[in-house]
Each structure stands twice: as C-alpha cells, then as structure tokens.
C-alpha atoms as a PDB file:
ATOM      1  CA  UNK A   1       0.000   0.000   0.000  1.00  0.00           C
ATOM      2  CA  UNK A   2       2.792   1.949   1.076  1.00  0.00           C
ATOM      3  CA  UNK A   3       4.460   1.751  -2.446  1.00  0.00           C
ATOM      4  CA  UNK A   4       1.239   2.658  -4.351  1.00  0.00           C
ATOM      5  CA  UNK A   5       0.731   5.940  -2.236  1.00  0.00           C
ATOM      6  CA  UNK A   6       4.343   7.020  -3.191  1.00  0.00           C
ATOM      7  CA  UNK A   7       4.237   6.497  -6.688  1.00  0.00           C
ATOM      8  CA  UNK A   8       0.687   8.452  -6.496  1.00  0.00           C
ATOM      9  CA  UNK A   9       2.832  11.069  -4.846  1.00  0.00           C
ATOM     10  CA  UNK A  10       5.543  11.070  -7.294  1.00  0.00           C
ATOM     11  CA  UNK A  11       3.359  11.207 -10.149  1.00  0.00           C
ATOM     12  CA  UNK A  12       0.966  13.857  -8.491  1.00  0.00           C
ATOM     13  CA  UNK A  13       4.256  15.902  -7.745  1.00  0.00           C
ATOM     14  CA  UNK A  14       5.435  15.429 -11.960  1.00  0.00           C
ATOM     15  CA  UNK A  15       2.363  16.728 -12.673  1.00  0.00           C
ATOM     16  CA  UNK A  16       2.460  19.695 -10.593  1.00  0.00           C
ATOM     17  CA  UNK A  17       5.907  20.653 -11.580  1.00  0.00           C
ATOM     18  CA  UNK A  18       5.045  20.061 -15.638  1.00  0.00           C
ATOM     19  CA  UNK A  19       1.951  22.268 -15.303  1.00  0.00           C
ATOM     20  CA  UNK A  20       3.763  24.863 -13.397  1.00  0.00           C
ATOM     21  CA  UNK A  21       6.815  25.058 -15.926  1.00  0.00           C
ATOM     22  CA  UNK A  22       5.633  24.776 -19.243  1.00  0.00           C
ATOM     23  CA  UNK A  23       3.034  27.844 -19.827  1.00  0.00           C
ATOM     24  CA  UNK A  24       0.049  26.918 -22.197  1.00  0.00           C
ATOM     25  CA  UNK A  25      -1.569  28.924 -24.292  1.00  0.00           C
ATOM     26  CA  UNK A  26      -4.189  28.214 -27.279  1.00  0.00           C
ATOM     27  CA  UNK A  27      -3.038  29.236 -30.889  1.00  0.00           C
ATOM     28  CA  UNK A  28      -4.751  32.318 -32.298  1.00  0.00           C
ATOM     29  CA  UNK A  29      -8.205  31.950 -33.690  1.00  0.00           C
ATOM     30  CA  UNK A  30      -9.028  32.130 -37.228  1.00  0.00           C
ATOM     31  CA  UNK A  31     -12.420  34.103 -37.390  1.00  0.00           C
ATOM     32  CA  UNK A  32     -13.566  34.957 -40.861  1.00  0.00           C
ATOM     33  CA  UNK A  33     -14.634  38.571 -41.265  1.00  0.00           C
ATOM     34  CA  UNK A  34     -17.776  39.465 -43.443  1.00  0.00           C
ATOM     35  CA  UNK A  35     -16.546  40.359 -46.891  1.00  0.00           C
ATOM     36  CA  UNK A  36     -14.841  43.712 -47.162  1.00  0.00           C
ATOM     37  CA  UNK A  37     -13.871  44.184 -43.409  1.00  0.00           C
ATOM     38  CA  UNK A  38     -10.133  43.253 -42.816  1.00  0.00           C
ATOM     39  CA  UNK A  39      -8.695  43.682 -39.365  1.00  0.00           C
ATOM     40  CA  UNK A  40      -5.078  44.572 -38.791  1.00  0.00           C
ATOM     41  CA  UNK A  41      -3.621  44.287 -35.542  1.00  0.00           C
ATOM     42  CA  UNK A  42      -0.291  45.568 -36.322  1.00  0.00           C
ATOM     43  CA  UNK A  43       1.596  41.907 -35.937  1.00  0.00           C
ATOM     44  CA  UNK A  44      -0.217  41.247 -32.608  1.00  0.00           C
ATOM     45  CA  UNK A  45      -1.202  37.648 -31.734  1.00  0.00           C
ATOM     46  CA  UNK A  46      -5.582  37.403 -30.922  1.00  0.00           C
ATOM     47  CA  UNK A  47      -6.557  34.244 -29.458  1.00  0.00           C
ATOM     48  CA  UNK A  48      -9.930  35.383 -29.520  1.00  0.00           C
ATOM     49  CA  UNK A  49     -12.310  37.600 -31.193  1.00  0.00           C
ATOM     50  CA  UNK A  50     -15.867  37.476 -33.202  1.00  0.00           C
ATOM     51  CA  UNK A  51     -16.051  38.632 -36.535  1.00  0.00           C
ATOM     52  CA  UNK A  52     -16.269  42.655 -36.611  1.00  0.00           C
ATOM     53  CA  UNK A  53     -19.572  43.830 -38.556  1.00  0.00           C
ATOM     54  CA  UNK A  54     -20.204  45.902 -41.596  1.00  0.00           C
ATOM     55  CA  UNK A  55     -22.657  47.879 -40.570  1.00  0.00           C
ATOM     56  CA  UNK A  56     -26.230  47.951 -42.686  1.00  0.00           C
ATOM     57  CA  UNK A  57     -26.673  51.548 -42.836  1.00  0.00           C
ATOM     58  CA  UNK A  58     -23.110  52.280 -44.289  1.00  0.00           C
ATOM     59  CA  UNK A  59     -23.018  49.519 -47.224  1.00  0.00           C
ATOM     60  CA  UNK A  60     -26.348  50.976 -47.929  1.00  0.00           C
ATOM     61  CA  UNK A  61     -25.302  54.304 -48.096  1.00  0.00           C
ATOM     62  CA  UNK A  62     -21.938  53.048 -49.525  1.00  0.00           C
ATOM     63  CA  UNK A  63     -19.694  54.352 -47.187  1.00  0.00           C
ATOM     64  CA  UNK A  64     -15.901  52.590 -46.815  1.00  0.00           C
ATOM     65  CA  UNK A  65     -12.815  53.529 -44.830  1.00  0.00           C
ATOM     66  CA  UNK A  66     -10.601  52.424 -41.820  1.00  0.00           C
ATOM     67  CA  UNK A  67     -11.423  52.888 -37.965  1.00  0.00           C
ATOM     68  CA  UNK A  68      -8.008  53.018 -35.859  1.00  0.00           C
ATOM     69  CA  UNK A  69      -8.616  51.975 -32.531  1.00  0.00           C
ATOM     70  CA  UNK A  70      -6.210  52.639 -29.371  1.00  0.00           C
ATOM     71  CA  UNK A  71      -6.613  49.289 -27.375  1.00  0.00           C
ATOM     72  CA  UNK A  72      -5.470  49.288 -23.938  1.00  0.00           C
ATOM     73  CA  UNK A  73      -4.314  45.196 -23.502  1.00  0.00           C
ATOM     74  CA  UNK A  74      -4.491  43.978 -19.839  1.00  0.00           C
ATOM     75  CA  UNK A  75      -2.269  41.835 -17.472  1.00  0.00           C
ATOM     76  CA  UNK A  76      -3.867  38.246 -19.226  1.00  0.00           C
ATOM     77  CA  UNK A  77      -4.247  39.985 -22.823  1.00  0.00           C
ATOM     78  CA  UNK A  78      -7.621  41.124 -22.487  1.00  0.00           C
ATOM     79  CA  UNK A  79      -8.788  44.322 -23.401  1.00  0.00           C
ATOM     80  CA  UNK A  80      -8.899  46.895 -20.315  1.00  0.00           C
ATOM     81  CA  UNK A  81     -10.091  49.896 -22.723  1.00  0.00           C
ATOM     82  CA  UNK A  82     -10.518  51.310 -26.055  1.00  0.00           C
ATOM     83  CA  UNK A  83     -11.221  54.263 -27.765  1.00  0.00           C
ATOM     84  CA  UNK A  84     -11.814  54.932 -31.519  1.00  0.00           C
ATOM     85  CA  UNK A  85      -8.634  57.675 -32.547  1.00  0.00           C
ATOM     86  CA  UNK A  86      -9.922  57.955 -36.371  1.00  0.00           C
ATOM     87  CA  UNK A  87     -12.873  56.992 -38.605  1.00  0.00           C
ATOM     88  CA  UNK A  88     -16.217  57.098 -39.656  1.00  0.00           C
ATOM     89  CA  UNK A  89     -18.905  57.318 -37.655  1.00  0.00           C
ATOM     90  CA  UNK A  90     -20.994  55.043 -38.572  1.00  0.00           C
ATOM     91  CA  UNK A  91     -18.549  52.196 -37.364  1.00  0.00           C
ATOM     92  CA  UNK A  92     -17.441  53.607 -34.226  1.00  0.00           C
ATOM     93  CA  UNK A  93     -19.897  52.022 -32.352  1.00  0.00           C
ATOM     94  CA  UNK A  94     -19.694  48.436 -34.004  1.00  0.00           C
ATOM     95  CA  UNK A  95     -16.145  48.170 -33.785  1.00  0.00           C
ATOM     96  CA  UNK A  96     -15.882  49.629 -29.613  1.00  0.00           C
ATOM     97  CA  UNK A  97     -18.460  46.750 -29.271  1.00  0.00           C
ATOM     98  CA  UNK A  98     -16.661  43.831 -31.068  1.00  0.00           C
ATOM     99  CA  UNK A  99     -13.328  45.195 -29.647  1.00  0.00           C
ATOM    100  CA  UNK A 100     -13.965  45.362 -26.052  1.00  0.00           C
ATOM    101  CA  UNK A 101     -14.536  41.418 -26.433  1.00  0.00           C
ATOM    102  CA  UNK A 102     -11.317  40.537 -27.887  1.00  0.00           C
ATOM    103  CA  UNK A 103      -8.295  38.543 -25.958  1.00  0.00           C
ATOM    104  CA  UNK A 104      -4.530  38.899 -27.213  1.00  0.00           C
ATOM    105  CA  UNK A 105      -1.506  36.409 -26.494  1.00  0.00           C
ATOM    106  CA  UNK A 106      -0.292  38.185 -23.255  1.00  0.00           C
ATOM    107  CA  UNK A 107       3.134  37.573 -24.789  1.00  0.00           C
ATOM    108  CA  UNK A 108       4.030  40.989 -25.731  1.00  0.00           C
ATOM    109  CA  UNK A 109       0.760  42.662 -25.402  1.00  0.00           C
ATOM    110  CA  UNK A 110       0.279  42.414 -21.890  1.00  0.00           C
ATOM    111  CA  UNK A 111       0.046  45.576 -19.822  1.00  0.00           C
ATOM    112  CA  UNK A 112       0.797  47.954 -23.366  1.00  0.00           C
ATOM    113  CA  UNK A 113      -1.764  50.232 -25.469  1.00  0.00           C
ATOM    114  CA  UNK A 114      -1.574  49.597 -29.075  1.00  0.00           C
ATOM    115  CA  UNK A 115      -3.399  50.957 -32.077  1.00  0.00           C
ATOM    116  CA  UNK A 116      -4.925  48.227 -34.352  1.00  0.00           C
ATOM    117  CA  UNK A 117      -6.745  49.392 -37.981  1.00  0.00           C
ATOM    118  CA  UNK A 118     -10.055  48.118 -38.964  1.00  0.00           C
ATOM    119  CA  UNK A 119     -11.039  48.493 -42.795  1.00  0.00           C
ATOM    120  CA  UNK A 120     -14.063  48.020 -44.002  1.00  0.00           C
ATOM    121  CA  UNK A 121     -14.016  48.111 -48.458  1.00  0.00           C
ATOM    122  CA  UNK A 122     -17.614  47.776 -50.255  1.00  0.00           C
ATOM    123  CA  UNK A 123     -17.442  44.435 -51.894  1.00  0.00           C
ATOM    124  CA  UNK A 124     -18.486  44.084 -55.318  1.00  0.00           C
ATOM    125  CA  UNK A 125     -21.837  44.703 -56.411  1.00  0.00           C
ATOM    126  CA  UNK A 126     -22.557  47.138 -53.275  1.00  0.00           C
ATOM    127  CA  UNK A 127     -23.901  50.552 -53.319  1.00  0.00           C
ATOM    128  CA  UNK A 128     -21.230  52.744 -54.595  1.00  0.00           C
ATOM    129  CA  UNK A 129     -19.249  54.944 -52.240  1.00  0.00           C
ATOM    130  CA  UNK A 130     -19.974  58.669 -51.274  1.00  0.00           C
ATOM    131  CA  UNK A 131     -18.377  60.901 -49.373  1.00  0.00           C
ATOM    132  CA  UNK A 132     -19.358  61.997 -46.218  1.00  0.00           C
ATOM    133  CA  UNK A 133     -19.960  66.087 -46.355  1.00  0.00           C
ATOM    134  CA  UNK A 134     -17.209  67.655 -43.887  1.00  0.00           C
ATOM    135  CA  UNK A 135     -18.742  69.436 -40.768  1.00  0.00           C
ATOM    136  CA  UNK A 136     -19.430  72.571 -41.497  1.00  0.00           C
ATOM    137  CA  UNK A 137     -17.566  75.457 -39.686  1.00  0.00           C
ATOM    138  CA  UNK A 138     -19.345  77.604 -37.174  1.00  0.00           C
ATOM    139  CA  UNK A 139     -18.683  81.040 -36.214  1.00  0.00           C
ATOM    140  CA  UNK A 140     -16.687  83.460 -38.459  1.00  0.00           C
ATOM    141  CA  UNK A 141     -14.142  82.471 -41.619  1.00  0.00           C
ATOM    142  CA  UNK A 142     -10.360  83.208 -40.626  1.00  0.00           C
ATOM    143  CA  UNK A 143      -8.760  85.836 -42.384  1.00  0.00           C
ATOM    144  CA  UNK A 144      -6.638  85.452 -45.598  1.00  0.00           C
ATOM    145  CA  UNK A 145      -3.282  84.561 -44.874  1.00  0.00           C
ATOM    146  CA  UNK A 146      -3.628  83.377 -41.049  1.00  0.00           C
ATOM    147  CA  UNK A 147      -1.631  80.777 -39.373  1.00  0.00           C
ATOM    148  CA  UNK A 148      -2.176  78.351 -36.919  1.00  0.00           C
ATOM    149  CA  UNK A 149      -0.642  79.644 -33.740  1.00  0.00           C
ATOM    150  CA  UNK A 150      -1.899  76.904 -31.207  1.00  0.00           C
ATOM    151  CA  UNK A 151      -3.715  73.718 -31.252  1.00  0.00           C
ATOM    152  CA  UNK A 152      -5.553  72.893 -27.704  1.00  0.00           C
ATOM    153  CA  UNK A 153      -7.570  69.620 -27.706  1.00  0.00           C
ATOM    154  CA  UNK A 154     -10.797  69.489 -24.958  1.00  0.00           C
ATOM    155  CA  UNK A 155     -12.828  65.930 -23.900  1.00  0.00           C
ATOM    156  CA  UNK A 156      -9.395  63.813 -24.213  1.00  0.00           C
ATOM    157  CA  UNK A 157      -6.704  61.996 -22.481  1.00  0.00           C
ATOM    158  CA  UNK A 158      -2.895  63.527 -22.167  1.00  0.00           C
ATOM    159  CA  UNK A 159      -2.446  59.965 -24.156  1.00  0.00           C
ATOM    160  CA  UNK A 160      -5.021  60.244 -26.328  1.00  0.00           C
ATOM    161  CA  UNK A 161      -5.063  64.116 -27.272  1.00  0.00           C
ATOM    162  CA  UNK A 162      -1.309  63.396 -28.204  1.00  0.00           C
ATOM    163  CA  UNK A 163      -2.107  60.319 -30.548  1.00  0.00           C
ATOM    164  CA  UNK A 164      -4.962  62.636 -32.201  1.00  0.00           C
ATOM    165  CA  UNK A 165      -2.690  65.740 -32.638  1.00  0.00           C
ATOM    166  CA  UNK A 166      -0.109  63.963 -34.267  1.00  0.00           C
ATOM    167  CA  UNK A 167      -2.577  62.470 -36.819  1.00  0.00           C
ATOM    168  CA  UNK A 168      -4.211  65.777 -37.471  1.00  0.00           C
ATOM    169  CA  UNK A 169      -3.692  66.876 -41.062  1.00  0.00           C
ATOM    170  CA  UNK A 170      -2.671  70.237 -40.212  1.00  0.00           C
ATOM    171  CA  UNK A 171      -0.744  71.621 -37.331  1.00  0.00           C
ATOM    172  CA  UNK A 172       0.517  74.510 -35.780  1.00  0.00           C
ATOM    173  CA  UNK A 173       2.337  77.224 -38.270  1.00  0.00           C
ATOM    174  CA  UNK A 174       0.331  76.065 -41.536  1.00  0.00           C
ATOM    175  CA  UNK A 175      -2.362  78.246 -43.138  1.00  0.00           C
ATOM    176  CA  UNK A 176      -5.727  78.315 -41.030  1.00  0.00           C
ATOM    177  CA  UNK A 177      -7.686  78.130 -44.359  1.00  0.00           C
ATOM    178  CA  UNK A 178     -11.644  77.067 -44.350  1.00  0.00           C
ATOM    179  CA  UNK A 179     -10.558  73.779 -46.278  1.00  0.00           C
ATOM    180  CA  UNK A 180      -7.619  73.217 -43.555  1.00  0.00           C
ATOM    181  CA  UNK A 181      -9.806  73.340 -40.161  1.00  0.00           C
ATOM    182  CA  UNK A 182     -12.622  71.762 -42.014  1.00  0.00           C
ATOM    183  CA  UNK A 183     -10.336  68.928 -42.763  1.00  0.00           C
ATOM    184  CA  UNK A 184      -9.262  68.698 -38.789  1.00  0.00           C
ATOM    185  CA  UNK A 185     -13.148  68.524 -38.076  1.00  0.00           C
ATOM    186  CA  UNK A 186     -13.003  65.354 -40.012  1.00  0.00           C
ATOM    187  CA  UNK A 187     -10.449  63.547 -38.013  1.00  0.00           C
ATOM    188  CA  UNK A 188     -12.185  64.371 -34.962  1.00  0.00           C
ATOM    189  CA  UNK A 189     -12.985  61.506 -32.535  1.00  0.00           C
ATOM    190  CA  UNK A 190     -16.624  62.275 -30.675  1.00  0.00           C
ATOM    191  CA  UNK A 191     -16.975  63.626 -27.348  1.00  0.00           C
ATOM    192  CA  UNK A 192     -13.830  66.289 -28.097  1.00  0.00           C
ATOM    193  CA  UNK A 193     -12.883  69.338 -29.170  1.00  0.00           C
ATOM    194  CA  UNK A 194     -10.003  71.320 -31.233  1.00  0.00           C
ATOM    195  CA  UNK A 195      -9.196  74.822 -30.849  1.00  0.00           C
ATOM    196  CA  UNK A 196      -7.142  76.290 -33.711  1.00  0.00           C
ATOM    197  CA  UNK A 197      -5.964  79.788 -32.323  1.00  0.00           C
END
C-alpha cells in the first residue's frame, strides 16, 4: 500500500511541476470577417475575437474607410479599454463593441496600449461609395493669410489628445484656411474638441 501511495505522490508531484513550468496557451483563432472588413492588428497575436460587422446603414449608403482603434491590452491579454482615434462614424460604435470582447496572447501585449486598424471596403456589387460632407464650420471664416498659432484639444486623455494631434492633417504654423480646419473637423474623434488659435 505503502508503495502505491508514493508512486501516487511522485506522479501527483510530476504533474504539478510540468503544469507549473511549461506555460500553455491556445493558438490564435481564425475568425472569418464578413466580406470587405479586414482587421489589422499591427503583428499582434488574438486568441480570440468574433467577426467585426459591416454595418447595414453604411453599405447601404456606400460608405468605406478604416477605424483606428487605441486598445489598452491587460495583465492576461484582455482588453482593459478602447477608444476609436480615427474613422467614420458610422462604425465607431460596431467596432468599440466587437473590440472590447477581444483577448490577445499576453506575450508581448500584456500591460501595453496599441493601435490596431479596422477596414471596411464595399465588396463588389454594393452601393457605390460617397463621401461623407465635412462638418461645417461655425462662427466666423479666418482671415486670408492666417496661421495656426496653437492647437488645444478638450474631452481627451494627455495619451489620447497626443495620438490625435499627431494624426491631425494640419498643425501649428500652416495656413488656417476654411478647407484646412474643415479637414481637422473630419479627423475628430466624438466627445472632443479642437481649438485652432
């Protein structure tokens, strides 16, 4: 009896010491996208995610383009946070939803913020694609031949307002022409503001 329990032991203790060693980890899912969205996580490893939407309303209306997404990756490789930098609207919300559900390989994600690219193209045979009209500008046209002096950003993160200003398409010392700061209105993620003194 006495030799059974010890080999038990031994083999309980193998066991132990094997499990505790060699780290496990599943390979990354294959998840097939409907056509025209293409997700790009920038050489990052997902063990997990459900296939990202094309919205309805925008192959209707035949709108394409790319959502970048600032993911904040946890301890384990989930996500802790995300927020939509760039993009159309009409994706923001689809993509935030699908995204928030996702689960990297903790190697080399864990505990960083990354930016990952989401494209959605019309596949063939869809609606064709328009532009979206660029916000209009409120309050009164700058004057011929101003500058950009300043650009303060309101509703964001330090982190996030410096990801957004070094995407904007214009920055400080360029003309402050209508077409300039109507083009920064486009790049705009919701809930903030830009200043252009």
């Amino acid at each position: 009896m006495s030799l059974l329990t010890a080999c038990l032991t031994i083999l309980a203790g193998g066991c132990w010491l094997i499990t505790g060693t060699i780290r496990l980890e599943a390979a990354p899912q294959v998840v097939n996208d409907p056509t025209g969205v293409s997700v790009d996580t920038r050489g990052m490893d997902l063990l997990h995610r459900d296939a990202v939407p094309y919205p309805a309303e925008a192959m209707a209306k035949g709108i394409q383009g790319t959502v970048a997404v600032n993911v904040q990756i946890g301890a384990t490789g989930n996500v802790a946070g995300a927020s939509v930098v760039s993009g159309p609207a009409e994706w923001r919300k689809a993509v935030l939803q699908s995204v928030l559900d996702w689960h990297f390989a903790p190697a080399g994600a864990a505990n960083t913020t990354r930016v990952i690219d989401i494209s959605f193209v019309l596949p063939a045979g869809a609606a064709q694609p328009v532009r979206a009209a660029a916000p209009q500008l409120e309050g009164p046209k700058p004057p011929q031949g101003a500058v950009i002096k300043s650009i303060q950003v309101i509703g964001l993160s330090d982190h996030a307002r410096d990801q957004l200003l070094a995407t904007l398409p214009a920055h400080v010392g360029e003309s402050a022409s209508p077409d300039t700061l109507s083009r920064i209105l486009e790049t705009l993620p919701v809930r903030s503001t830009v200043i252009c003194l």
